[in-house]
Structure formats: structure tokens, C-alpha cells
PDB file of N, CA and C in Angstrom:
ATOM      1  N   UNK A   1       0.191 -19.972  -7.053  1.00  0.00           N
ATOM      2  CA  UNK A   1      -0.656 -18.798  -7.200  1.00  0.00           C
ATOM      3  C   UNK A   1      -2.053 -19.164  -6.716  1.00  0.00           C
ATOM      4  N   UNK A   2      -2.432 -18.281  -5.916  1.00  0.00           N
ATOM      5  CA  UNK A   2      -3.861 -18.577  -5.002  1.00  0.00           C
ATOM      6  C   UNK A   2      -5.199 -17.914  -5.745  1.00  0.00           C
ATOM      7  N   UNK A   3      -6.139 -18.445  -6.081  1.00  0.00           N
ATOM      8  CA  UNK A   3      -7.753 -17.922  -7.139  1.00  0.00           C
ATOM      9  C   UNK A   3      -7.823 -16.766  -6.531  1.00  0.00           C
ATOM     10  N   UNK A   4      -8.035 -15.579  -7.213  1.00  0.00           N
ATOM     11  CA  UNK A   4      -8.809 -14.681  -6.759  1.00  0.00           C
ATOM     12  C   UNK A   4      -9.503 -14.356  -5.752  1.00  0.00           C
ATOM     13  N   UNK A   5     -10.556 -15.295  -6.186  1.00  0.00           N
ATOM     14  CA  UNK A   5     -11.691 -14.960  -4.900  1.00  0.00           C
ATOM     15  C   UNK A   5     -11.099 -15.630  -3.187  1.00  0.00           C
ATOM     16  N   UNK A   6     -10.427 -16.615  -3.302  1.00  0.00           N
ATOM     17  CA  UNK A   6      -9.124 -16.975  -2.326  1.00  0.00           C
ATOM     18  C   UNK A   6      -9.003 -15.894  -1.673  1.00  0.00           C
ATOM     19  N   UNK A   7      -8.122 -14.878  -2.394  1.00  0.00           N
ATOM     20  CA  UNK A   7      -7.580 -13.761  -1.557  1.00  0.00           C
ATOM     21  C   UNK A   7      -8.245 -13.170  -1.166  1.00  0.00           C
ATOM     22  N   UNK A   8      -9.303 -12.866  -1.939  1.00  0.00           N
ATOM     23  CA  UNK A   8     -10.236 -11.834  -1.076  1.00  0.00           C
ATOM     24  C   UNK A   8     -10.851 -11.853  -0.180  1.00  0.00           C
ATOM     25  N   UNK A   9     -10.903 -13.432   0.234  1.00  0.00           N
ATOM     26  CA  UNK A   9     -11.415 -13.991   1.170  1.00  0.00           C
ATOM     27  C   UNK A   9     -10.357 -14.063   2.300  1.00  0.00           C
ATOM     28  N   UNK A  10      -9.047 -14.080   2.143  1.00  0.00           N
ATOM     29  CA  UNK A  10      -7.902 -13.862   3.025  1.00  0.00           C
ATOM     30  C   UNK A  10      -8.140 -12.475   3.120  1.00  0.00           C
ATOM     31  N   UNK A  11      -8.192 -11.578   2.298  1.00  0.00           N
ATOM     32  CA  UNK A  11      -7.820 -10.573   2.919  1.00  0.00           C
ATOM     33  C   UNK A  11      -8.674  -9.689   3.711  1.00  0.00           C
ATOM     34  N   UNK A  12     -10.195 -10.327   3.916  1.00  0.00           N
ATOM     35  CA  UNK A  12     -11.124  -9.704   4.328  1.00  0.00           C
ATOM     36  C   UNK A  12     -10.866 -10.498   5.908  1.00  0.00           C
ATOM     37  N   UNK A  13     -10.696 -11.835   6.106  1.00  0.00           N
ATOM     38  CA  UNK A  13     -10.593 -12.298   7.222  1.00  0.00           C
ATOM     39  C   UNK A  13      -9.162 -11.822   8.034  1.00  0.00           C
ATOM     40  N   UNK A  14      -8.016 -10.958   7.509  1.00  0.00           N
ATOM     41  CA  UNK A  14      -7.285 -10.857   7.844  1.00  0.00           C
ATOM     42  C   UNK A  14      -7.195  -9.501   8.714  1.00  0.00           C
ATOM     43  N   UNK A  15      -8.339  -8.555   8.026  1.00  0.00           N
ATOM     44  CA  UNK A  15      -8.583  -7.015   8.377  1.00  0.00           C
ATOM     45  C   UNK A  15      -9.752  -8.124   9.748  1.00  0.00           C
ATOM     46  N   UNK A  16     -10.093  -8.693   9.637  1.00  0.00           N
ATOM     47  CA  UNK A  16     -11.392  -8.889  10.425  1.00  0.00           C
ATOM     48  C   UNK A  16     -10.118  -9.552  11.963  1.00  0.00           C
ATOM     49  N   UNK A  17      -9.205 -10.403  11.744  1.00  0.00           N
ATOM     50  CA  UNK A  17      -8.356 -10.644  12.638  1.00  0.00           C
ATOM     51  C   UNK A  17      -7.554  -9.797  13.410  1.00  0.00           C
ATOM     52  N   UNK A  18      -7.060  -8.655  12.790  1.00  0.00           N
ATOM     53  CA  UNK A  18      -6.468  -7.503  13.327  1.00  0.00           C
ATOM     54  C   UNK A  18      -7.275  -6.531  13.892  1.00  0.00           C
ATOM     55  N   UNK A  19      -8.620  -6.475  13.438  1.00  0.00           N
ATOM     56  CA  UNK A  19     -10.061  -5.558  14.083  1.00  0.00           C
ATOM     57  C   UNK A  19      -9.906  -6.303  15.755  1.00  0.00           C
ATOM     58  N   UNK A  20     -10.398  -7.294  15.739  1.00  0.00           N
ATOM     59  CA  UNK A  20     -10.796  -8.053  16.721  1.00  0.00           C
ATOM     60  C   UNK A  20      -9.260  -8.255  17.588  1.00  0.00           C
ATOM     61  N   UNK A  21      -8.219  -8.200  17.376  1.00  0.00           N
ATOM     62  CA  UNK A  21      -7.142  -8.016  18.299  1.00  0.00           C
ATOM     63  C   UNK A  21      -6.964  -6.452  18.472  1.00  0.00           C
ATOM     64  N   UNK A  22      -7.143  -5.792  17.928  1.00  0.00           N
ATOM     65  CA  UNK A  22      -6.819  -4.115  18.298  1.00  0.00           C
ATOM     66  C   UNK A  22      -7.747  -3.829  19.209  1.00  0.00           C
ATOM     67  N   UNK A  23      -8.964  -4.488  19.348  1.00  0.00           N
ATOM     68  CA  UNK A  23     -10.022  -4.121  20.129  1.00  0.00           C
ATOM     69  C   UNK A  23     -10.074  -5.059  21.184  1.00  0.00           C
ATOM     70  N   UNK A  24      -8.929  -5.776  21.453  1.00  0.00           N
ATOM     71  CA  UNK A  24      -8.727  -6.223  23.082  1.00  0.00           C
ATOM     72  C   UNK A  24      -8.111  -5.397  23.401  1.00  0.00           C
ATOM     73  N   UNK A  25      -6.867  -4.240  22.487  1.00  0.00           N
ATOM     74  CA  UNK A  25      -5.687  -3.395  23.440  1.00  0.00           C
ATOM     75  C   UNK A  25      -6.346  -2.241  24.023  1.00  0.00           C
ATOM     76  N   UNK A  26      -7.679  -1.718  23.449  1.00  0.00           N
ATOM     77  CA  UNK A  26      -8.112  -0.677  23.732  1.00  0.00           C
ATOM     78  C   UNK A  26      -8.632  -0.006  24.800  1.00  0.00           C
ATOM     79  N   UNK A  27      -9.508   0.693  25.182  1.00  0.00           N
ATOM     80  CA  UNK A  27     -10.171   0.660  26.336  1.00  0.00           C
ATOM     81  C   UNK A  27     -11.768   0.640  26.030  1.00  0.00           C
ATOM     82  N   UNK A  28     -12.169   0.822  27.139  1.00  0.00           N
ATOM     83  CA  UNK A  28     -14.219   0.951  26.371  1.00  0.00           C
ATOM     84  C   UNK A  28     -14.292   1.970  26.156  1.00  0.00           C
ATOM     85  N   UNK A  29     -13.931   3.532  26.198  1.00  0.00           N
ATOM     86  CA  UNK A  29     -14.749   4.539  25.142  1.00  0.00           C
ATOM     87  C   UNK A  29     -13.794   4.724  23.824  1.00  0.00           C
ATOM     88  N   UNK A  30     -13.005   4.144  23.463  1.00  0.00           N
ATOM     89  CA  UNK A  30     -12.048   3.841  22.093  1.00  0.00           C
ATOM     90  C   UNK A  30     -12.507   2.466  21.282  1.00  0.00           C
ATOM     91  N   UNK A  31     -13.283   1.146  22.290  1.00  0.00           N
ATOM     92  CA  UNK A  31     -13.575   0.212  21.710  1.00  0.00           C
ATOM     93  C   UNK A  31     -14.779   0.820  20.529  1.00  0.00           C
ATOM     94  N   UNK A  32     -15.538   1.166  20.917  1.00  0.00           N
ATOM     95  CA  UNK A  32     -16.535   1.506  20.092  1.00  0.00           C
ATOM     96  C   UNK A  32     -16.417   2.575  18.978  1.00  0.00           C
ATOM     97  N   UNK A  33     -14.776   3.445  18.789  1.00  0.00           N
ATOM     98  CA  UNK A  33     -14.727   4.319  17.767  1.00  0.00           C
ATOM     99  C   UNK A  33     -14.099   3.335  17.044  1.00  0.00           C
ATOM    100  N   UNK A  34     -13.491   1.947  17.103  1.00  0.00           N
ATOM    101  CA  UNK A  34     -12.757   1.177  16.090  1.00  0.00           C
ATOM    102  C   UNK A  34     -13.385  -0.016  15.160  1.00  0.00           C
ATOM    103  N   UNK A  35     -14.064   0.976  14.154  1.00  0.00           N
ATOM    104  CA  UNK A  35     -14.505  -0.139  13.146  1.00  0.00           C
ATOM    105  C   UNK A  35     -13.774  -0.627  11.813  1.00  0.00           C
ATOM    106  N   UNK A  36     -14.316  -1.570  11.119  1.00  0.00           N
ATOM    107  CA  UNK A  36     -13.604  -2.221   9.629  1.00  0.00           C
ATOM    108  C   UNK A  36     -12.912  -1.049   9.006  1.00  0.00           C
ATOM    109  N   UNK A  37     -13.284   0.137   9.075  1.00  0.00           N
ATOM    110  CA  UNK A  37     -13.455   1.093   8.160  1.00  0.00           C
ATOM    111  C   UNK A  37     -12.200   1.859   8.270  1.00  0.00           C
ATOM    112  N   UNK A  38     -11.873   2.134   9.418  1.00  0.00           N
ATOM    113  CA  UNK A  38     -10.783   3.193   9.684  1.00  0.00           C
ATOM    114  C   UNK A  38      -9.987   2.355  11.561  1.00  0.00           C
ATOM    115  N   UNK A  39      -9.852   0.923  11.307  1.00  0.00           N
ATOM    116  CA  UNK A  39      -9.033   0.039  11.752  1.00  0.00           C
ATOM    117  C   UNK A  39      -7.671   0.638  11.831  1.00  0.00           C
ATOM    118  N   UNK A  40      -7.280   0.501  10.475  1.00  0.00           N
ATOM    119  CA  UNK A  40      -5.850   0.467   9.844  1.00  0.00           C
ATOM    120  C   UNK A  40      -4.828   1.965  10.498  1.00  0.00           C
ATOM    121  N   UNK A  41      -5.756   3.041  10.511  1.00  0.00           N
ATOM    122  CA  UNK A  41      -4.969   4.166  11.177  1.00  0.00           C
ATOM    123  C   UNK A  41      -4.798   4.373  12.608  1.00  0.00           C
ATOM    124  N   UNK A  42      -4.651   2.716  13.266  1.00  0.00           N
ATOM    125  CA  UNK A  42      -4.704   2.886  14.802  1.00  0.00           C
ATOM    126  C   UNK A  42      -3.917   1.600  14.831  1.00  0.00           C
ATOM    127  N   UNK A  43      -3.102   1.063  13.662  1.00  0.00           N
ATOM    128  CA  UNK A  43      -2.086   0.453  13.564  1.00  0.00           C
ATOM    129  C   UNK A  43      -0.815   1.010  13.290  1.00  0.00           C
ATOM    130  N   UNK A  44       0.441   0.483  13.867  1.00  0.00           N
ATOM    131  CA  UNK A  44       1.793   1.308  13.393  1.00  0.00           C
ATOM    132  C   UNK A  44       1.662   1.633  12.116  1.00  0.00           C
ATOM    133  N   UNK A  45       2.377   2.938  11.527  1.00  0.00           N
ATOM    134  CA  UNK A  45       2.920   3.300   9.836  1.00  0.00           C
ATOM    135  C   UNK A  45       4.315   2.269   9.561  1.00  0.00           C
ATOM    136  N   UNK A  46       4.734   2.261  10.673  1.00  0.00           N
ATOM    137  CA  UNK A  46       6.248   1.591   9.947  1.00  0.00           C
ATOM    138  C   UNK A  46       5.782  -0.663  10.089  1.00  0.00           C
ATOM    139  N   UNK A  47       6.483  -1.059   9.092  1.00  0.00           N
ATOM    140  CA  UNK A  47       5.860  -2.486   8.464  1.00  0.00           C
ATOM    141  C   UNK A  47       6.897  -3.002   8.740  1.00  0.00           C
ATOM    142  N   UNK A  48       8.083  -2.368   9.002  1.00  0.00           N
ATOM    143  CA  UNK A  48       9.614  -3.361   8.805  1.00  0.00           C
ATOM    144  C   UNK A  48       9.910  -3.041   9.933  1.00  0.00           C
ATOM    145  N   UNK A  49      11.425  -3.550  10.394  1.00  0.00           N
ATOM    146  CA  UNK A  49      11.933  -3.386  11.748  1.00  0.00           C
ATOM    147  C   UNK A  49      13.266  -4.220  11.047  1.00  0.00           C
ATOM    148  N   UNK A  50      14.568  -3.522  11.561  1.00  0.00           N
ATOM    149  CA  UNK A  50      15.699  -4.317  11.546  1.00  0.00           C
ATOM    150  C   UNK A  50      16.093  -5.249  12.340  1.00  0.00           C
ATOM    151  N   UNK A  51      16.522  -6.600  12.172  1.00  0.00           N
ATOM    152  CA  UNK A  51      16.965  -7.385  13.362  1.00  0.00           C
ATOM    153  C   UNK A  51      18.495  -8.143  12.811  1.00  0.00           C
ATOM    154  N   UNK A  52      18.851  -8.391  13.422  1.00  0.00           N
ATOM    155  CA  UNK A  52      20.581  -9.043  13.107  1.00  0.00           C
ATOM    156  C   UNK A  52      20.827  -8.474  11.520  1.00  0.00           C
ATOM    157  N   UNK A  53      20.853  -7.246  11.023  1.00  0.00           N
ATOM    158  CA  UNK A  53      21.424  -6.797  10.295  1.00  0.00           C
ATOM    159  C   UNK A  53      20.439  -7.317   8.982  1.00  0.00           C
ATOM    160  N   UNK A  54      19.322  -7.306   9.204  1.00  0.00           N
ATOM    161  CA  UNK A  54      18.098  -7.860   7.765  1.00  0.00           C
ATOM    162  C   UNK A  54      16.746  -6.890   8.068  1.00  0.00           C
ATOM    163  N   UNK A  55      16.323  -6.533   7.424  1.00  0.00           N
ATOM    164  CA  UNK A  55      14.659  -6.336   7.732  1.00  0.00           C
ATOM    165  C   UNK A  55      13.796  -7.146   7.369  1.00  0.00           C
ATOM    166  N   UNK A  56      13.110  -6.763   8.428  1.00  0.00           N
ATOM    167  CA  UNK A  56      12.006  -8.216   8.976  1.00  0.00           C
ATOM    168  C   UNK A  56      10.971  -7.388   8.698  1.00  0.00           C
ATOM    169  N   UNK A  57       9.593  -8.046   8.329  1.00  0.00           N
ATOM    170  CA  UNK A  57       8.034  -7.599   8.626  1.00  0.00           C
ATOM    171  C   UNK A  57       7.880  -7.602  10.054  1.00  0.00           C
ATOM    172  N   UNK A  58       6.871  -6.241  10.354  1.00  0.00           N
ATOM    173  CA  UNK A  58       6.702  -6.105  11.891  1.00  0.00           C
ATOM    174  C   UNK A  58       5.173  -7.285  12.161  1.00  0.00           C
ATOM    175  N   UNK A  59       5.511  -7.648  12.927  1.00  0.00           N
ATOM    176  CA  UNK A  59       4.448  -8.408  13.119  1.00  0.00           C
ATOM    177  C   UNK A  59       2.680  -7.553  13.459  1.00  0.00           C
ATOM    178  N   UNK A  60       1.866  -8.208  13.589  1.00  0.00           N
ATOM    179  CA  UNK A  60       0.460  -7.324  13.449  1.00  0.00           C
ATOM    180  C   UNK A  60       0.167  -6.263  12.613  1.00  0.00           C
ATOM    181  N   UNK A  61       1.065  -6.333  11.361  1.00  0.00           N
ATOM    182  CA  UNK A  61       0.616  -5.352  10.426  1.00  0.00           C
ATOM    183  C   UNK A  61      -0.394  -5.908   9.461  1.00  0.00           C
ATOM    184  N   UNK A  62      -0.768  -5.609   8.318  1.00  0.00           N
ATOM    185  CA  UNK A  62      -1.874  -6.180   7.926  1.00  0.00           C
ATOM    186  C   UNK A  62      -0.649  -6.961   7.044  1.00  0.00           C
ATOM    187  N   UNK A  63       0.424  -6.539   5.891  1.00  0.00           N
ATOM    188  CA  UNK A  63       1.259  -7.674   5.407  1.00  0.00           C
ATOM    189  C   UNK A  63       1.436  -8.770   6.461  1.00  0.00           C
ATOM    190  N   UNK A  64       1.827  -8.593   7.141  1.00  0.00           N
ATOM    191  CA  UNK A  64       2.298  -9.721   8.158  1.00  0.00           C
ATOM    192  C   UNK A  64       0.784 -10.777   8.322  1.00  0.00           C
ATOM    193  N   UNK A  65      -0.045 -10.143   8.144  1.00  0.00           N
ATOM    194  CA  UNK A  65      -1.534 -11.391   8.820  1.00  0.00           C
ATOM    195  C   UNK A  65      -1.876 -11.687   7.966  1.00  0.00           C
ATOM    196  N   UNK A  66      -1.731 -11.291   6.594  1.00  0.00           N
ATOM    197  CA  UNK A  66      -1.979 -11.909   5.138  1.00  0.00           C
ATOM    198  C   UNK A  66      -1.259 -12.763   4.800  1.00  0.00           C
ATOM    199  N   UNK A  67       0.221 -13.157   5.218  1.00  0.00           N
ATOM    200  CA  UNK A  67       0.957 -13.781   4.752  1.00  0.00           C
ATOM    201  C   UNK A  67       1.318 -14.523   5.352  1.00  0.00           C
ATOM    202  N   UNK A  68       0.955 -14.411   7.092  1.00  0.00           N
ATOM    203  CA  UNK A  68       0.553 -16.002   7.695  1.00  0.00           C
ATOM    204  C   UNK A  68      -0.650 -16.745   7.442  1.00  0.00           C
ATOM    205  N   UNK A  69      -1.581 -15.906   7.088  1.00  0.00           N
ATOM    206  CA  UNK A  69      -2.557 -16.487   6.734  1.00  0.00           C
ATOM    207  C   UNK A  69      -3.114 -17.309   5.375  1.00  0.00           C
ATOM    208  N   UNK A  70      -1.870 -16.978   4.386  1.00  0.00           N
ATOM    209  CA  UNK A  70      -2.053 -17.654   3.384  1.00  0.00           C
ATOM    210  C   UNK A  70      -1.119 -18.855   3.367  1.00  0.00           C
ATOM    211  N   UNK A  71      -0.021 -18.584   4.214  1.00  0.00           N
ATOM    212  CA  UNK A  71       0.730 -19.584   4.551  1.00  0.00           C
ATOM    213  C   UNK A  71      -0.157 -21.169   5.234  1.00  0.00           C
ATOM    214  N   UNK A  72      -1.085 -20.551   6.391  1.00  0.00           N
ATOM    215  CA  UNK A  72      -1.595 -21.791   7.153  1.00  0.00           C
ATOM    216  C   UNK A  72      -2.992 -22.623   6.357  1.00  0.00           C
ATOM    217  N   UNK A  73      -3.389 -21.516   5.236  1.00  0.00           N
ATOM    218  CA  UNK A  73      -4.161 -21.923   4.480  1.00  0.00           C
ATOM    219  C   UNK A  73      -3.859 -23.129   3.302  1.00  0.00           C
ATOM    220  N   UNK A  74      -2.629 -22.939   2.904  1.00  0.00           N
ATOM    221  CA  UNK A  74      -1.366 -23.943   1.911  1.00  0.00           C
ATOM    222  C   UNK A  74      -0.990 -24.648   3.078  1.00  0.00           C
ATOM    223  N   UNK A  75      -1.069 -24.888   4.230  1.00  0.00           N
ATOM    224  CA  UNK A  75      -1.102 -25.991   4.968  1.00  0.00           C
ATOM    225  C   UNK A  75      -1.629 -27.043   4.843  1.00  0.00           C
ATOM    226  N   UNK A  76      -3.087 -26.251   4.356  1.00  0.00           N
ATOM    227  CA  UNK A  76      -4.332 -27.195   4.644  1.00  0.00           C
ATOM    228  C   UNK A  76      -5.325 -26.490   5.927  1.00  0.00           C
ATOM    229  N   UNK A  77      -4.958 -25.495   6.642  1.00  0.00           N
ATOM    230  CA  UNK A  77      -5.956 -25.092   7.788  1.00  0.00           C
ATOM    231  C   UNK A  77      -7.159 -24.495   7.120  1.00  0.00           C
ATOM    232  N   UNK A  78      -8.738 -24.525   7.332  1.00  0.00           N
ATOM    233  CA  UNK A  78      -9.403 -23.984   6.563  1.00  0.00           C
ATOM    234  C   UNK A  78      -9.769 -22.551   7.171  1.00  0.00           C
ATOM    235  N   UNK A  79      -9.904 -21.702   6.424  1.00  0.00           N
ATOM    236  CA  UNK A  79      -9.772 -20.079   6.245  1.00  0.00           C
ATOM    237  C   UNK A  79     -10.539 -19.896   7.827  1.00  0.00           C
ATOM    238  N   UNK A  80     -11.862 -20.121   7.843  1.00  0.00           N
ATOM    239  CA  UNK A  80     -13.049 -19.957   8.457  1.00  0.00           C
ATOM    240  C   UNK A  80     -11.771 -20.071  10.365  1.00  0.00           C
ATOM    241  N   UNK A  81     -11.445 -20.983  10.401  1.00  0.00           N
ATOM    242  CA  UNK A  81     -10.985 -21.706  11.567  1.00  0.00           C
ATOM    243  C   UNK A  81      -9.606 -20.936  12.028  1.00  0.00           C
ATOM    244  N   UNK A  82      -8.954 -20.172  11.109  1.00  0.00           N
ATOM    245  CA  UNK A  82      -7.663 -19.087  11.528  1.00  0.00           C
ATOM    246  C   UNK A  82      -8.188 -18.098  12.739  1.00  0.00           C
ATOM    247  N   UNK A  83      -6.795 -18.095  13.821  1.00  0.00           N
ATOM    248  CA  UNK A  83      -7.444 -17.339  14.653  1.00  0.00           C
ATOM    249  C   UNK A  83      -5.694 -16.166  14.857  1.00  0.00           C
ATOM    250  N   UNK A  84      -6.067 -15.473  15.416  1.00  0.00           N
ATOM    251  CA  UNK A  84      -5.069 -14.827  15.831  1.00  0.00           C
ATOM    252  C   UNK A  84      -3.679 -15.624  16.534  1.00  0.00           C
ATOM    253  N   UNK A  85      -4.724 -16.656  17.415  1.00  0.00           N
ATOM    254  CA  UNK A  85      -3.434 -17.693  18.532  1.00  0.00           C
ATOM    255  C   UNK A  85      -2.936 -18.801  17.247  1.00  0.00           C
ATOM    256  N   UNK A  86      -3.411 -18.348  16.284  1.00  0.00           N
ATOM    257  CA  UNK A  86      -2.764 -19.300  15.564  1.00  0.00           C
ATOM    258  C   UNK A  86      -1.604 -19.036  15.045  1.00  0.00           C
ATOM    259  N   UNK A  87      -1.590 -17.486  14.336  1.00  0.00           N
ATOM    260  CA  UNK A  87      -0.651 -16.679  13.942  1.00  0.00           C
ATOM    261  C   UNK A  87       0.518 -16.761  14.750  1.00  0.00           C
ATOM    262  N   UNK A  88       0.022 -16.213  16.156  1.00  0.00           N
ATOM    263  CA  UNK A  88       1.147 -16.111  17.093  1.00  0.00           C
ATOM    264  C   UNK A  88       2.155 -17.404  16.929  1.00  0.00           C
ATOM    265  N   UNK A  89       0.871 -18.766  17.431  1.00  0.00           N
ATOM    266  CA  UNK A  89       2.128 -19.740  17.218  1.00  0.00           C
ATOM    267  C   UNK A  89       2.994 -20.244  15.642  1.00  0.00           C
ATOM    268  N   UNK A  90       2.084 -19.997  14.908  1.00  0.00           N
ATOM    269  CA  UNK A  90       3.080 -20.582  13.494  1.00  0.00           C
ATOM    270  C   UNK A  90       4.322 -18.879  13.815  1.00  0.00           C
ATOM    271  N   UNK A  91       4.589 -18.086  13.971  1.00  0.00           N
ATOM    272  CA  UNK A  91       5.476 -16.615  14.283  1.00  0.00           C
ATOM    273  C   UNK A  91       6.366 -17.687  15.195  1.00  0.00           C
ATOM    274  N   UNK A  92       5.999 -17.867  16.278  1.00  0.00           N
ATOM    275  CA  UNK A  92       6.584 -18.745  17.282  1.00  0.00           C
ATOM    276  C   UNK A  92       7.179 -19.490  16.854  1.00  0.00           C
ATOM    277  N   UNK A  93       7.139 -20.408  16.348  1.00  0.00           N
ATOM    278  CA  UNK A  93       7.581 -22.046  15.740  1.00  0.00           C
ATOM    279  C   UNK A  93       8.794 -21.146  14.224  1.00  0.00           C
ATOM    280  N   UNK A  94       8.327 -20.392  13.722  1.00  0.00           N
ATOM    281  CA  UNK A  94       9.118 -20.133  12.956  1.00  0.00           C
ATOM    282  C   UNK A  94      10.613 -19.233  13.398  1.00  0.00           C
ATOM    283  N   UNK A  95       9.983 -18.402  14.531  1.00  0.00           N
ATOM    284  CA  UNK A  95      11.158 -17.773  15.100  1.00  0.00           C
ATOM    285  C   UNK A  95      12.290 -18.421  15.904  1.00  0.00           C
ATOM    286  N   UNK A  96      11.648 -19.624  16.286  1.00  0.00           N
ATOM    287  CA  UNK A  96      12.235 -20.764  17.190  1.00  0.00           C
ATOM    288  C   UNK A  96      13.470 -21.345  16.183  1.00  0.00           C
ATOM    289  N   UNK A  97      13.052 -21.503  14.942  1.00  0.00           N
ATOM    290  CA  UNK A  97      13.886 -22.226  14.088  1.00  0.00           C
ATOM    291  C   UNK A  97      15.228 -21.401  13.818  1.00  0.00           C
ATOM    292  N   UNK A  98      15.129 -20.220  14.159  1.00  0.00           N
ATOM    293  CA  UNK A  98      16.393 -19.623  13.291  1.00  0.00           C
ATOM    294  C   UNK A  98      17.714 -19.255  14.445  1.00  0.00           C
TER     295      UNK A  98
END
């Protein structure tokens, strides 16, 4: 079980990780309508996705970046230093395994 203030600190860097990747897909007069605030409604509604007969978390949802991110943190990676290419590869390395 992770302190409090832990999470909140995950979960603020996690909205701040998905800000900053939604705002490479965009274009320039959409970059500037996408702030902290109203991020989240310019992400998919659906979180799951079926694959070989299981549901999976969709990746780039905000569950999904919280829960790699607390994962690489119980690594040992420190919070500050998580980047998006990090996500991708621990997703990578884990999808590789199965």
C-alpha cells in the first residue's frame, strides 16, 4: 500500500503525462484548447478492449498511466524522472512476455 501523498503525486504526474502526449497528436489551433482541466474528454470513453478472449486495459487511458506508473515507481524509478517512453517500454517488455 502506497502513502497518500505518494498517489497524489502519481496521479497528478500521470494527468501531466497524458496532457503532454495528447498534445503531440494534435494540431496547432487544438494545441492550445487542451489544458489540465478538460484533458480527459479528448481521451477515448471506453478503458478496456478484448484480446484472446480476456479484457485488457486500453493503453493511454489515465488507469493504464497510473498503474504503470506506480508500478516503475516500486521499481525504484524516481517519480520526477517517468516519462511517457518509459511507459511505452515497460507495455513493451511486458507484452513481449506473454
Amino acid at each position: 500500500i502506497m502513502n497518500s501523498k505518494i498517489l497524489r503525486k502519481i496521479n497528478r504526474h500521470a494527468d501531466y503525462l497524458l496532457l503532454n502526449w495528447l498534445k503531440t497528436l494534435v494540431s496547432e489551433e487544438e494545441y492550445s484548447k487542451i489544458t489540465i482541466k478538460n484533458f480527459k474528454q479528448f481521451l477515448p470513453d471506453v478503458n478496456y478492449f478484448y484480446a484472446d478472449k480476456s479484457l485488457r486495459l486500453s493503453f493511454y487511458s489515465v488507469k493504464w498511466t497510473r498503474k504503470i506508473i506506480k508500478k516503475l515507481v516500486g521499481l525504484g524509478k524516481p517519480l520526477e524522472d517517468i516519462t511517457i517512453q518509459d511507459l511505452e517500454a515497460y507495455s513493451k517488455r511486458k507484452v513481449n512476455e506473454y
